[in-house]
Protein backbone atom coordinates (compact mmCIF):
# COMPACT_ATOMS: atom_id res chain seq x y z
CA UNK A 1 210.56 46.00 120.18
CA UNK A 2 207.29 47.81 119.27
CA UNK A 3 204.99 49.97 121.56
CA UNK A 4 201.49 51.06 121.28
CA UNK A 5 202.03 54.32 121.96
CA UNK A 6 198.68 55.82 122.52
CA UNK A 7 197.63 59.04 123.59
CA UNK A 8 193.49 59.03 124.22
CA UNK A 9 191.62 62.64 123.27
CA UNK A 10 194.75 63.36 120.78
CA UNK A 11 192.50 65.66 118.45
CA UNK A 12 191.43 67.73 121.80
CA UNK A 13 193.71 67.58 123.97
CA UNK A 14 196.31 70.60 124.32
CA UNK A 15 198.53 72.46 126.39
CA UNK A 16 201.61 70.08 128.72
CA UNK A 17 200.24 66.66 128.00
CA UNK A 18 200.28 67.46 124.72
CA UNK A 19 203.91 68.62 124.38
CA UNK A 20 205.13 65.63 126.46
CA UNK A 21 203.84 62.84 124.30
CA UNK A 22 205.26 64.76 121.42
CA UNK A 23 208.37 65.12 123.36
CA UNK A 24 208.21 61.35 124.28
CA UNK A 25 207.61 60.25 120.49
CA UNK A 26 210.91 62.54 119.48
CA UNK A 27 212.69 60.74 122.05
CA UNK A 28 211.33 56.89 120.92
CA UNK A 29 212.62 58.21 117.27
CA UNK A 30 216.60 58.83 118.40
CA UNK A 31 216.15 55.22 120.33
CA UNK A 32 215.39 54.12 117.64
CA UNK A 33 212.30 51.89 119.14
CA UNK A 34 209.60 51.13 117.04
CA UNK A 35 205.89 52.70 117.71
CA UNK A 36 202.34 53.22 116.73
CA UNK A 37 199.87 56.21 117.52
CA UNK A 38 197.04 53.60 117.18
CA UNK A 39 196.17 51.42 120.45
CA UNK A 40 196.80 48.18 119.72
CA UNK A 41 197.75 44.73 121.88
CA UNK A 42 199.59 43.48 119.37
CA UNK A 43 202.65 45.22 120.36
CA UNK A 44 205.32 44.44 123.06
CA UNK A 45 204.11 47.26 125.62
CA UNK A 46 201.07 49.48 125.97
CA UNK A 47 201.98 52.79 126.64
CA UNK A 48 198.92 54.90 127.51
CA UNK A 49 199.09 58.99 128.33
CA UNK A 50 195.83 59.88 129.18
CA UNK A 51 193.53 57.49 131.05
CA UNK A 52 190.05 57.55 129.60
CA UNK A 53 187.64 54.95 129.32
CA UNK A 54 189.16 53.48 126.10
CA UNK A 55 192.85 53.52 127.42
CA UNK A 56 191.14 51.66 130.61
CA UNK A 57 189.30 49.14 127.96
CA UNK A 58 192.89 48.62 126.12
CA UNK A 59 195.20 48.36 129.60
CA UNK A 60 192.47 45.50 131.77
CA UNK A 61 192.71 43.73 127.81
CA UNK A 62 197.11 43.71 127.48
CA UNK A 63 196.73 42.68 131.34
CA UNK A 64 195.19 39.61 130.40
CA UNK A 65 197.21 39.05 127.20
CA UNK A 66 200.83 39.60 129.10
CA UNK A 67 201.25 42.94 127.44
CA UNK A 68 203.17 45.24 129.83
CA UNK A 69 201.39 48.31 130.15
CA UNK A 70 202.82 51.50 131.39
CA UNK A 71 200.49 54.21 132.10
CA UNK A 72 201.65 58.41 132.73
CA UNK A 73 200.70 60.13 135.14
CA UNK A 74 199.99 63.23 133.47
CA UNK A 75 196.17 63.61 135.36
CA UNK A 76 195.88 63.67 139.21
CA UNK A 77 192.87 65.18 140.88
CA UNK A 78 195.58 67.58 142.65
CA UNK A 79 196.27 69.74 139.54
CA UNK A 80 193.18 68.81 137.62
CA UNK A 81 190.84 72.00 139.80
CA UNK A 82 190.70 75.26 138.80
CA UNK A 83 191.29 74.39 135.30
CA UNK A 84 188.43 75.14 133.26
CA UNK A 85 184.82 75.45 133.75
CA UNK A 86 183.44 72.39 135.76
CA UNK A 87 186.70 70.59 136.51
CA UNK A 88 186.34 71.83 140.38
CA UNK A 89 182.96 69.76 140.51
CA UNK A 90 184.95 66.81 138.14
CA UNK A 91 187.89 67.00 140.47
CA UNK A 92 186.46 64.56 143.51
CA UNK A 93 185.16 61.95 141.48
CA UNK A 94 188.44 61.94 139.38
CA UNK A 95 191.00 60.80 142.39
CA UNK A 96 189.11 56.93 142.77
CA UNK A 97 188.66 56.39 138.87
CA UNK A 98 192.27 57.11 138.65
CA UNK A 99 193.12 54.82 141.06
CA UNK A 100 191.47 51.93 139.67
CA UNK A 101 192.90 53.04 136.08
CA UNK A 102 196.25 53.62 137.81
CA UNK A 103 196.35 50.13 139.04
CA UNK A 104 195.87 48.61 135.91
CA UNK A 105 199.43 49.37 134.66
CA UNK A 106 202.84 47.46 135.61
CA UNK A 107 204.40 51.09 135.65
CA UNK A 108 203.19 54.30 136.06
CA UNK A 109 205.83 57.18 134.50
CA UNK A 110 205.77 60.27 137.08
CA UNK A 111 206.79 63.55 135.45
CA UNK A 112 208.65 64.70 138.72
CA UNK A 113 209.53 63.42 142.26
CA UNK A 114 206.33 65.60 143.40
CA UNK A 115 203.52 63.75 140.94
CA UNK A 116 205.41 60.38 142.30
CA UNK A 117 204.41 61.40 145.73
CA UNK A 118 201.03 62.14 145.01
CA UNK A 119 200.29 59.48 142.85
CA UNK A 120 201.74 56.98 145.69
CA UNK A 121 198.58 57.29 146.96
CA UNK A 122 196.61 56.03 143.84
CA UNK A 123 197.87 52.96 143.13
CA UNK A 124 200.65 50.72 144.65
CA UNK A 125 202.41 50.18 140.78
CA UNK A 126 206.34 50.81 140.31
CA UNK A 127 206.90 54.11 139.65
CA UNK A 128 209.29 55.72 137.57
CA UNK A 129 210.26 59.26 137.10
CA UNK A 130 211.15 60.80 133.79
CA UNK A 131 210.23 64.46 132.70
CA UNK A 132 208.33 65.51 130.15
CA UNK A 133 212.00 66.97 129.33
CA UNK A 134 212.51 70.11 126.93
CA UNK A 135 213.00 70.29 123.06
CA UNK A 136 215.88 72.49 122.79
CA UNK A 137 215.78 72.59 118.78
CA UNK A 138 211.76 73.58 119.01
CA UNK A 139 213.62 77.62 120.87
CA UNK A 140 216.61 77.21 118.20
CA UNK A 141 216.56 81.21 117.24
CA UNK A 142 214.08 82.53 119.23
CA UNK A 143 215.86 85.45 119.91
CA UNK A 144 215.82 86.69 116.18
CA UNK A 145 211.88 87.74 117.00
CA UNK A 146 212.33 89.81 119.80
CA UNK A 147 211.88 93.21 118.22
CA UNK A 148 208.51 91.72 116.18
CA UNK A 149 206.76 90.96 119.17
CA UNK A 150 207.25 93.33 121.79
CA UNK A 151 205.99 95.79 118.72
CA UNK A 152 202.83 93.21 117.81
CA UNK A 153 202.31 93.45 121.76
CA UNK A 154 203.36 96.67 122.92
CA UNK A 155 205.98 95.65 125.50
CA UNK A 156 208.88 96.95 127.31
CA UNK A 157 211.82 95.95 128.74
CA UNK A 158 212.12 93.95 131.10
CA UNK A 159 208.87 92.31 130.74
CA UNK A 160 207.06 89.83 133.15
CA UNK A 161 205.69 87.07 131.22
CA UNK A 162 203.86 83.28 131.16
CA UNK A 163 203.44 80.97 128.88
CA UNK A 164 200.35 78.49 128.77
CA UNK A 165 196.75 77.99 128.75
CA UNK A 166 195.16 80.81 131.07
CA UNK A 167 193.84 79.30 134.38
CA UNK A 168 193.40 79.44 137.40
CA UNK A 169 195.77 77.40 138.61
CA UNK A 170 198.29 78.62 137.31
CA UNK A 171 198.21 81.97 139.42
CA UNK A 172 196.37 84.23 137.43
CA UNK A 173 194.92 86.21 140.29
CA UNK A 174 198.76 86.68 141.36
CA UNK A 175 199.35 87.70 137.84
CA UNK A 176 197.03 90.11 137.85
CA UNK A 177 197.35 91.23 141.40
CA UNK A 178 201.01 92.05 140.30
CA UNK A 179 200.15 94.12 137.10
CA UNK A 180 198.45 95.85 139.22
CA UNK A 181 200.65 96.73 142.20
CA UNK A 182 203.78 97.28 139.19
CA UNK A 183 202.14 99.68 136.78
CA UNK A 184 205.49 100.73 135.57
CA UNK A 185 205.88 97.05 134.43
CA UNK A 186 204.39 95.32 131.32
CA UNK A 187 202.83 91.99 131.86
CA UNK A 188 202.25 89.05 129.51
CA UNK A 189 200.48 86.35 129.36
CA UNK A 190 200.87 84.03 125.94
CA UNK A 191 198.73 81.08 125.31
CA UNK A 192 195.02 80.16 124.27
CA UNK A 193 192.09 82.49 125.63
CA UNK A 194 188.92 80.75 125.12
CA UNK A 195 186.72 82.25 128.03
CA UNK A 196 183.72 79.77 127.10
CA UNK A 197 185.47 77.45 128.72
CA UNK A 198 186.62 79.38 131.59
CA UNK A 199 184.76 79.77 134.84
CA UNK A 200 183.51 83.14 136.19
CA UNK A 201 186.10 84.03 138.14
CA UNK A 202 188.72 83.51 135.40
CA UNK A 203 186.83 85.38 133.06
CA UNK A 204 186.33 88.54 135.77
CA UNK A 205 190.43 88.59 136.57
CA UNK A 206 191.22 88.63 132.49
CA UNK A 207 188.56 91.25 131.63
CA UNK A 208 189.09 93.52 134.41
CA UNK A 209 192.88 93.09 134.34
CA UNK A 210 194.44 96.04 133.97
CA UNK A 211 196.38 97.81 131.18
CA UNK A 212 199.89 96.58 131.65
CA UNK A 213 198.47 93.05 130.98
CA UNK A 214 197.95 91.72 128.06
CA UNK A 215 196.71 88.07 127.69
CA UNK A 216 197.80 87.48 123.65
CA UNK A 217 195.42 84.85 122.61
CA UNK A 218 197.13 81.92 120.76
CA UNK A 219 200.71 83.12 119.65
CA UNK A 220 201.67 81.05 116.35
CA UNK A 221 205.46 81.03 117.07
CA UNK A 222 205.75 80.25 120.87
CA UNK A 223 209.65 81.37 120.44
CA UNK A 224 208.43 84.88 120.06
CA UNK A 225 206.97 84.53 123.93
CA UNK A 226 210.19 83.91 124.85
CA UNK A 227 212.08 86.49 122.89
CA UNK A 228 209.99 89.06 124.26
CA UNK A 229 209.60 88.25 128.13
CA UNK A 230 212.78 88.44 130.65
CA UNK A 231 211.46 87.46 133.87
CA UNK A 232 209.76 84.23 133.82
CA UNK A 233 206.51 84.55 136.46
CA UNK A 234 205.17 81.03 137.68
CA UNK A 235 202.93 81.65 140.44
CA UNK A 236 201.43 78.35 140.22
CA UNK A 237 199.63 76.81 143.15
CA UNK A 238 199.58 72.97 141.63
CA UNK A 239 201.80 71.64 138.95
CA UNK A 240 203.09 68.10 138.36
CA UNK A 241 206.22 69.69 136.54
CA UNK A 242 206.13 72.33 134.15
CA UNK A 243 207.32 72.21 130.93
CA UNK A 244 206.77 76.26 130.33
CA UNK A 245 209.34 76.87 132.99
CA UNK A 246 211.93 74.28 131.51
CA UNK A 247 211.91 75.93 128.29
CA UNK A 248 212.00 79.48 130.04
CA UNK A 249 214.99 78.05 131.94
CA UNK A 250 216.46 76.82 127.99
CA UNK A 251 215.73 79.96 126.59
CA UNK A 252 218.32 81.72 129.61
CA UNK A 253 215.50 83.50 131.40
CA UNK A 254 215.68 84.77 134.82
CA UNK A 255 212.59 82.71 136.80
CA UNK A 256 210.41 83.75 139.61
CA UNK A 257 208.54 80.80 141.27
CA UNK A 258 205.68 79.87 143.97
CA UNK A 259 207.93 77.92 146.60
CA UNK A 260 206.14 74.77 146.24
CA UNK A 261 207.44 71.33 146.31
CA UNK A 262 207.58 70.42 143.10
CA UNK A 263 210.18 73.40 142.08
CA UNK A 264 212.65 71.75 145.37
CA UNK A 265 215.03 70.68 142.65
CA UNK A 266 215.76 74.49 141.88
CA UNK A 267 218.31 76.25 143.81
CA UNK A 268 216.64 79.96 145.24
CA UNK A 269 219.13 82.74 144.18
CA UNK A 270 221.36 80.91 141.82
CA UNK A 271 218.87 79.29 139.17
CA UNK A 272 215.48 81.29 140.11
CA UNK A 273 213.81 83.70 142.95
CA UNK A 274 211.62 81.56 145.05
CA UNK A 275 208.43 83.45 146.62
CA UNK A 276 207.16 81.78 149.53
CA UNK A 277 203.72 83.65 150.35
CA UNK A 278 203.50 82.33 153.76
CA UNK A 279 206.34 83.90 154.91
CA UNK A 280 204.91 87.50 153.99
CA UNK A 281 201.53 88.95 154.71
CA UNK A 282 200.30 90.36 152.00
CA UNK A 283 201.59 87.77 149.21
CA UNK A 284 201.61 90.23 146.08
CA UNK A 285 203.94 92.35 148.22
CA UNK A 286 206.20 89.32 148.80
CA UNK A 287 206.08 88.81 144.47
CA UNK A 288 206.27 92.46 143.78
CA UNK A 289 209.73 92.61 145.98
CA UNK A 290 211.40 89.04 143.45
CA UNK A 291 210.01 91.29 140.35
CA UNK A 292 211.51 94.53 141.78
CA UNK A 293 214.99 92.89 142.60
CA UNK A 294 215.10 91.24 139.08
CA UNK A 295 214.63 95.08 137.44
CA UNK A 296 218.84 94.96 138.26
CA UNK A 297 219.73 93.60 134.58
CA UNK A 298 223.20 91.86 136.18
CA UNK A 299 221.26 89.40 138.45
CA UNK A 300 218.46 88.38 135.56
CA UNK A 301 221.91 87.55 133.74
CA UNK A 302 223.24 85.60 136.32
CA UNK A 303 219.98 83.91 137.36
CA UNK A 304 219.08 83.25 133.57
CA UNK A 305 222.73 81.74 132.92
CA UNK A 306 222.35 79.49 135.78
CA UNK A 307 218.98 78.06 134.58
CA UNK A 308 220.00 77.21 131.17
CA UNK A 309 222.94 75.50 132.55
CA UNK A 310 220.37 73.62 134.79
CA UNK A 311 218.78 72.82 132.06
CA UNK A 312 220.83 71.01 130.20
CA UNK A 313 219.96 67.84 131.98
CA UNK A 314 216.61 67.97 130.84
CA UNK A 315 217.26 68.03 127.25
CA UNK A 316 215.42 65.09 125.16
CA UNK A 317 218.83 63.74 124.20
CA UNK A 318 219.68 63.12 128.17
CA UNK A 319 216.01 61.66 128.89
CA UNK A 320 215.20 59.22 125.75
CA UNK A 321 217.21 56.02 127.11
CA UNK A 322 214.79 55.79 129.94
CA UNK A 323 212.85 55.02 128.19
CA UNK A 324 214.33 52.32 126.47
CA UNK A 325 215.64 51.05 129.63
CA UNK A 326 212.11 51.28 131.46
CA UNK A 327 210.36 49.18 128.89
CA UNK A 328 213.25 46.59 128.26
CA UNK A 329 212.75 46.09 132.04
CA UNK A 330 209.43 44.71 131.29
């Protein structure tokens, strides 16, 4: 068996998608299954990750050769808005190209039982979901660089922390918000901080942020973001899965999430806090109170504990045979 597996944009394209088609290539490599970067019909199945024109081009071309193609669903217009500067106005237009490139493949790959619910209403293809799983050997000692970078960033125990590109999204005005109403608590943010490609409002809640945030900038040894934080803060409003908070979850840390659907799988008070905002009204008071509780170092042990137990099951070595399996079915 050989697949095409081709990732559109690869020289540009950061952040998630990026770590799950190098998680996906790791996990071809201990199958043992045979692949190229290059797109290419002259393989047994067409494996796309990103759906641009070209990818389009390739998949309508393997449809008409009998190549399988599978297509992930790494893009919806759900999570695609505030992003970065112009995806709001991008974000419309997005959800019927999609479709149509969507329903070019024989199977779509869904990241999590939430993306396959969304993307059920793209395109009638078989869906299958496998996460973007977590590469337990790329935290393998990150606890040896503690001390280094809560000196390189000035932080405190127990420090709030993210990890990720800086939008929107992702609940930076929560973030923020937070610092804010928890002076007494450090904040960080690590992951890339271009702000020309941030809208206006990003760029206002990072500047005037206040001075128990810090957003690093690139960190060149992600392991040191999760030596120095202990509470894991993802106050996203949109996420397909989350590969940050399954490698927060690996590296033991206690988690504090939005209550959104695509964090059901986690059990509230045994493998994170879950803040539901509409059950409170003022919704930094309802974070502040998970980020308070989580100052008692016993329960971030027992919360943390549970998580990396958790997950275990999402470990490339437990994920890689679907993948076998899924394009053997084809």
């Amino acid at each position: 068996m050989k697949v095409s597996h081709y990732f559109e944009f690869e020289d540009r394209v950061t952040g998630g998608i990026r770590e799950s088609v190098v998680h996906q290539r790791k996990m071809l490599d201990r199958e043992g299954i045979a692949y190229t970067t290059e797109p290419t019909l002259d393989a047994d199945v067409f494996h796309c990750n990103l759906m641009g024109p070209r990818s389009v081009w390739y998949a309508k071309r393997a449809g008409d050769r009998g190549v399988p193609v599978v297509a992930h669903t790494h893009v919806t217009a759900e999570d695609f808005g505030d992003s970065f500067r112009f995806t709001n106005a991008l974000a419309k237009p997005l959800k019927p190209y999609l479709s149509r490139a969507y329903g070019l493949a024989d199977a779509l790959v869904c990241p999590s039982e939430y993306n396959r619910g969304v993307i059920e209403g793209y395109a009638d293809a078989p869906t299958t979901v496998i996460s973007n799983g977590v590469d337990r050997e790329k935290l393998a000692g990150f606890e040896s660089l503690e001390a280094e970078y809560r000196e390189r960033y000035e932080l405190d125990p127990p420090t709030v922390f993210l990890v990720g590109h800086v939008i929107k999204r992702k609940g930076l005005a929560t973030f923020v918000d937070l610092a804010r109403r928890l002076p007494d608590v450090d904040f960080a943010w690590f992951g890339p901080l271009d702000l020309s490609l941030k809208g206006r409002e990003t760029t206002r809640l990072i500047e005037e942020s206040p001075d128990n945030c810090t957003f690093t900038g690139f960190v060149d040894d992600v392991r040191g973001a999760f030596a120095a934080g202990d509470v894991f803060l993802f106050p996203t409003h949109e996420e397909n899965e989350g590969i940050a908070l399954l490698e927060a979850m690996t590296a033991g840390k206690a988690v504090v999430v939005r209550d959104i659907e695509t964090f059901s799988w986690l059990d509230d008070g045994e493998e994170c806090l879950k803040v539901d905002p509409t059950d409170a009204d003022d919704e930094t008071a309802a974070f502040a109170d998970a980020i308070r509780r989580l100052s008692d170092p016993a329960l971030r042990e027992r919360l943390g504990s549970n998580a990396a137990t958790r997950s275990e099951s999402f470990s490339l070595d437990a994920i890689a045979e679907r993948y076998r399996s899924l394009y053997e079915s084809l």
